[in-house]
Protein backbone atom coordinates (compact mmCIF):
# COMPACT_ATOMS: atom_id res chain seq x y z
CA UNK A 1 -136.61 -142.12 82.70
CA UNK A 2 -133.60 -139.63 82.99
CA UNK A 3 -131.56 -142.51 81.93
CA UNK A 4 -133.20 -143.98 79.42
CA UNK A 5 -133.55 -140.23 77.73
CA UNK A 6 -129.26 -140.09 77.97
CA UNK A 7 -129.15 -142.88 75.88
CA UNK A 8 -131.09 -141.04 73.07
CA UNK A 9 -128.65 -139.25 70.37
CA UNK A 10 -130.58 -135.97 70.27
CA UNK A 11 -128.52 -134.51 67.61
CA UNK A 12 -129.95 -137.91 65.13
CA UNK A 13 -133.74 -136.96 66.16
CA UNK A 14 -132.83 -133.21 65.43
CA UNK A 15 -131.78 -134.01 61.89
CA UNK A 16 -134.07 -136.81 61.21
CA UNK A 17 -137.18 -134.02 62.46
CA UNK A 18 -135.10 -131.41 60.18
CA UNK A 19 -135.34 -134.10 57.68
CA UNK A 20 -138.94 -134.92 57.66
CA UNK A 21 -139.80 -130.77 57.82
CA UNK A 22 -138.16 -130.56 54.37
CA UNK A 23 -139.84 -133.76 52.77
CA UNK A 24 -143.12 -132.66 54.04
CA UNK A 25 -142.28 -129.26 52.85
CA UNK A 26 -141.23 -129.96 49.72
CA UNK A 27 -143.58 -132.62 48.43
CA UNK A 28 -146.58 -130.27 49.95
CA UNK A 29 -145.36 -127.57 47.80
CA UNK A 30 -145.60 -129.76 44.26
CA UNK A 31 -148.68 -131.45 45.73
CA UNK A 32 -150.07 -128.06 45.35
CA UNK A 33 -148.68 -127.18 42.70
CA UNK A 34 -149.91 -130.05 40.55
CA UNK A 35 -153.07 -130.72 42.01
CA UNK A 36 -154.73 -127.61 42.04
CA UNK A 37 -154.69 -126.99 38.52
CA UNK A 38 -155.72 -130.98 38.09
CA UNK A 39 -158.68 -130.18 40.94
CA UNK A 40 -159.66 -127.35 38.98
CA UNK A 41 -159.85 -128.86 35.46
CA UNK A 42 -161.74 -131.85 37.33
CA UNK A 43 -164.48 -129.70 38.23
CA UNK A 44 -164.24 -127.49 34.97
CA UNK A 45 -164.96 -130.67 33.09
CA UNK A 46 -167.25 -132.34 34.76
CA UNK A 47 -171.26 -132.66 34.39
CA UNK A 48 -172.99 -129.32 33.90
CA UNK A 49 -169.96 -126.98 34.40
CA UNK A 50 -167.90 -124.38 32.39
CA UNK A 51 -165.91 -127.06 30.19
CA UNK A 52 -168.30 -129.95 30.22
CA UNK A 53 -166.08 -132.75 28.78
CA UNK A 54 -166.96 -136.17 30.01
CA UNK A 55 -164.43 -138.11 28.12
CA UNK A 56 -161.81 -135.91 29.28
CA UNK A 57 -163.69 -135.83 33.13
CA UNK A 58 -163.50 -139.33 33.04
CA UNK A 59 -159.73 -140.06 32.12
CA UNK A 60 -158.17 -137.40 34.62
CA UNK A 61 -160.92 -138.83 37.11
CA UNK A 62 -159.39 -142.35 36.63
CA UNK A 63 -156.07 -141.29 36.64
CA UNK A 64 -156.46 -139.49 40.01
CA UNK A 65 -158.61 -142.80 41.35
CA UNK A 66 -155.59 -145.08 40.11
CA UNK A 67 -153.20 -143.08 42.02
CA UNK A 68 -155.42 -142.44 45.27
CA UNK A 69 -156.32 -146.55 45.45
CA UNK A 70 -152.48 -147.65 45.38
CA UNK A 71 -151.02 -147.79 49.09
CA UNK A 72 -148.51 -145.76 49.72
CA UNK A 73 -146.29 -148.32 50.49
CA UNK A 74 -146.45 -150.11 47.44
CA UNK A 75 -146.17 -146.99 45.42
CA UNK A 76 -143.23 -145.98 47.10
CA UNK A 77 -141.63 -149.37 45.91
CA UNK A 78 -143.36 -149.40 42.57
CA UNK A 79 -141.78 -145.76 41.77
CA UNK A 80 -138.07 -146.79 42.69
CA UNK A 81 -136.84 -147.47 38.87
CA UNK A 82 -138.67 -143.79 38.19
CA UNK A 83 -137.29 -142.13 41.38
CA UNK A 84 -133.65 -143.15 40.39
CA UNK A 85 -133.94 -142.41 36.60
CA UNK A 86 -135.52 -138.59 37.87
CA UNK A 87 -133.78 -137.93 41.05
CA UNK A 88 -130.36 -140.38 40.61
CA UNK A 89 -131.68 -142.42 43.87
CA UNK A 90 -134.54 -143.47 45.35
CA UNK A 91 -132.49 -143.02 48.84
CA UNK A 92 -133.00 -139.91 51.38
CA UNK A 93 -134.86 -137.10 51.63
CA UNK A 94 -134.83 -136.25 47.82
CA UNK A 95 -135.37 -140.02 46.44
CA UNK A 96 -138.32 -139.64 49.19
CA UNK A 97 -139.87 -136.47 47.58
CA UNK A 98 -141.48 -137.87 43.92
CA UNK A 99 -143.78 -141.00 45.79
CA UNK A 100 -144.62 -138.20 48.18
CA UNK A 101 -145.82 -136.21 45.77
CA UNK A 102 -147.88 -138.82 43.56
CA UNK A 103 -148.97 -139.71 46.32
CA UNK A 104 -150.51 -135.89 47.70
CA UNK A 105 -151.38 -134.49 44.34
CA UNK A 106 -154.20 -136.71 43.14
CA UNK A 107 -155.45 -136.63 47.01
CA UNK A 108 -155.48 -132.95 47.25
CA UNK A 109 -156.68 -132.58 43.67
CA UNK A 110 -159.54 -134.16 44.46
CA UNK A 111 -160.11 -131.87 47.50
CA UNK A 112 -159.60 -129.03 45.62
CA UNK A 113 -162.99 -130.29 43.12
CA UNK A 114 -164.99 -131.18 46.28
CA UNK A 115 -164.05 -127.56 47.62
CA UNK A 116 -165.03 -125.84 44.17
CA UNK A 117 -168.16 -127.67 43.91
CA UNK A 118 -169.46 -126.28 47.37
CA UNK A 119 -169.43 -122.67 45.80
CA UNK A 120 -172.45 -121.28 45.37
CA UNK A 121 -173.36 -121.55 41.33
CA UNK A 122 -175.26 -118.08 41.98
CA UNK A 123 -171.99 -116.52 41.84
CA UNK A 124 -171.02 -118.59 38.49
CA UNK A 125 -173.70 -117.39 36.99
CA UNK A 126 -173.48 -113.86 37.92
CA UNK A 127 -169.94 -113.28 36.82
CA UNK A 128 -170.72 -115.15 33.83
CA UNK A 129 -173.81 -112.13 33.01
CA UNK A 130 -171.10 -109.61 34.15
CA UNK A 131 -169.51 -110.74 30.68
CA UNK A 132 -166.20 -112.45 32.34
CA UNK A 133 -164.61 -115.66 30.80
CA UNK A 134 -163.78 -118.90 31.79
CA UNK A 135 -160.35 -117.05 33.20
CA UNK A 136 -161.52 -114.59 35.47
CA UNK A 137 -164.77 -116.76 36.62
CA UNK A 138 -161.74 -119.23 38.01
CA UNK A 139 -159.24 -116.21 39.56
CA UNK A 140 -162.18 -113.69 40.16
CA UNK A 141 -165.07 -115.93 41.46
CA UNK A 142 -164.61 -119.52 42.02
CA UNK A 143 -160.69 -119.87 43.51
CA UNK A 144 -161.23 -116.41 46.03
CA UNK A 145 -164.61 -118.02 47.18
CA UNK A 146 -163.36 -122.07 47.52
CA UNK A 147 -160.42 -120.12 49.39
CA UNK A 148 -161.19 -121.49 52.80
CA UNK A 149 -161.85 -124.88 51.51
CA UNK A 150 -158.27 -125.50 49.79
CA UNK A 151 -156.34 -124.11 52.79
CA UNK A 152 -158.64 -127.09 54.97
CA UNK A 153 -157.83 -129.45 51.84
CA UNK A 154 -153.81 -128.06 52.13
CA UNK A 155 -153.79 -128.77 56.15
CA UNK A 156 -155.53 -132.20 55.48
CA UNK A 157 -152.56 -133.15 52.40
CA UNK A 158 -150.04 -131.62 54.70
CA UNK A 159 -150.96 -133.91 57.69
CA UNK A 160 -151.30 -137.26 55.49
CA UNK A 161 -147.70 -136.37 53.82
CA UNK A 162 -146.51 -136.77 57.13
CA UNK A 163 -147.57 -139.99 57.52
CA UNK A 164 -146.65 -140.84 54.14
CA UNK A 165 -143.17 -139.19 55.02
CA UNK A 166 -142.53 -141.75 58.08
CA UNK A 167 -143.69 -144.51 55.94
CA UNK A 168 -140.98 -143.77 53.43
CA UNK A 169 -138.24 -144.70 56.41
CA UNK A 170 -139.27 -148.50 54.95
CA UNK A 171 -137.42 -147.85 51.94
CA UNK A 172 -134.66 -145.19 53.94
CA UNK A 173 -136.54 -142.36 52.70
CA UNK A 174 -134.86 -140.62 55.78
CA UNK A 175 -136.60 -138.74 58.81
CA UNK A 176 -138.36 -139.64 61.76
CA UNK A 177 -139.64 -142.62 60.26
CA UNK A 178 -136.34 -144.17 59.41
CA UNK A 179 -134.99 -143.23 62.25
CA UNK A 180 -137.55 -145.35 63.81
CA UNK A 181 -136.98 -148.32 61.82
CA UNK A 182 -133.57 -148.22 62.07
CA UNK A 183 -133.51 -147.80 66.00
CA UNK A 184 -136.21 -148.14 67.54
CA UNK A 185 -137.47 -151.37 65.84
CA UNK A 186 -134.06 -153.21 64.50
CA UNK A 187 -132.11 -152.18 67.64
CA UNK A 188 -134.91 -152.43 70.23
CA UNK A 189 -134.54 -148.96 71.54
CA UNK A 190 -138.37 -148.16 72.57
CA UNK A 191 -136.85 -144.70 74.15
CA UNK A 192 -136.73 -143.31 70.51
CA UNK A 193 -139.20 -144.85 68.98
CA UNK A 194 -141.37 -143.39 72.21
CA UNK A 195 -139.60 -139.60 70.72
CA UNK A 196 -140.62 -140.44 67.22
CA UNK A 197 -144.05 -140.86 68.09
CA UNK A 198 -144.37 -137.62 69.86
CA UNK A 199 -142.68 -135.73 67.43
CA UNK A 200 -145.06 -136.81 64.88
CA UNK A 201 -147.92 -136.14 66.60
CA UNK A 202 -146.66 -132.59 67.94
CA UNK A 203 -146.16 -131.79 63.80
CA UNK A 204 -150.13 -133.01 63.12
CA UNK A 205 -151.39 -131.17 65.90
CA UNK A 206 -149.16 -128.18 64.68
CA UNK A 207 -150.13 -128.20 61.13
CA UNK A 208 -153.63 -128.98 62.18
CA UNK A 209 -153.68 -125.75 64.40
CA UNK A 210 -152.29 -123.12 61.69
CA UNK A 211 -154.63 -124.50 59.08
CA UNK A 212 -157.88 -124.08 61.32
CA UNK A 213 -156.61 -120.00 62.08
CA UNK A 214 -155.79 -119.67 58.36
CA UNK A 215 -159.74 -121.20 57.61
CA UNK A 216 -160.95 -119.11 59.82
CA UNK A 217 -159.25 -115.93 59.35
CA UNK A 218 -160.22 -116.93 55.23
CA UNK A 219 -163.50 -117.30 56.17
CA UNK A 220 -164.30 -114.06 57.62
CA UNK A 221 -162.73 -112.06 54.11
């Protein structure tokens, strides 16, 4: 074991770990960014809500459902000629970063509706007799009260955008999962491919760990 482990370039898994940290990161932060406002206008427009609009309900929703039913795979190979006209390479960490993100924003956006719909419509309808508008029902009522739900629907995107992250080592998206491909399945080195695997799972079980405490702590507000 000892000298199988000698053979492993530690200073490669530290940057390719450093590497997937920062795609994860970064693509977790615009997920968020762009799907909870989409998440939120998905369940102000649909049936019996604030907004009811069903013809707008019904072109986000498909949008979203287009984007969720692609592979990730294949979207991360259908988005090259967009990746390189917005990013100047579809290469790395940062030609990595815009699939990741079309790929976590319609998936958390639609965890983000299912997490809004579970609040209780009592409190809707009380804010709404309190006088507020369609504003301060979403900051004042419905956001503080879905709370724990979008920090369990943040945890979940975080977790699958690490998977999605290692998948992008297909195309030399960069990381653990390139580093992978690169040695541990075109060079035959099972030693790091063996390290890959257990750094990936010691991120999920990470990730998966903070975003229970932070549901919990949440939940208790």
């Amino acid at each position: 074991m000892e000298a199988l482990l000698s053979n492993v370039d530690w200073s490669e898994i530290g940057w390719a770990s450093w590497d997937t940290l920062v795609m994860v990161g970064m693509s977790l932060l615009f997920s968020v960014l762009i799907g909870l406002p989409i998440g939120v206008l998905l369940f102000l427009t649909g049936k019996r809500q604030l907004l009811e609009q069903p013809v707008a309900y019904a072109v986000l929703s498909f949008v979203v459902n287009v984007l969720r039913s692609v592979p990730f795979i294949i979207l991360l190979i259908v988005m090259i000629p967009f990746t390189v006209m917005l990013i100047g390479t579809s290469l790395g960490v940062a030609g990595a970063i815009p699939p990741l993100v079309a790929g976590g924003a319609p998936f958390f956006a639609r965890l983000v509706e299912t997490s809004l719909r579970e609040v209780d419509r009592g409190i809707i309808e009380a804010t709404q007799a309190m006088g507020a508008n369609v504003r301060q029902i979403i900051l004042g009522a419905l956001l503080p009260e879905a709370l724990p739900g979008i920090i369990a629907g943040i945890t979940v995107t975080a977790i699958t955008l690490v998977s999605y992250a290692a998948m992008s080592g297909v195309i030399g998206g960069g990381g653990l999962g390139d580093l992978a491909i690169r040695f541990g399945y075109q060079r035959f080195q099972t030693d790091v491919m063996v390290i890959t695997v257990a750094l990936l799972v010691i991120f999920v079980q990470v990730l998966q760990m903070v975003g229970d405490r932070l549901v919990l702590y949440f939940s208790r507000k």
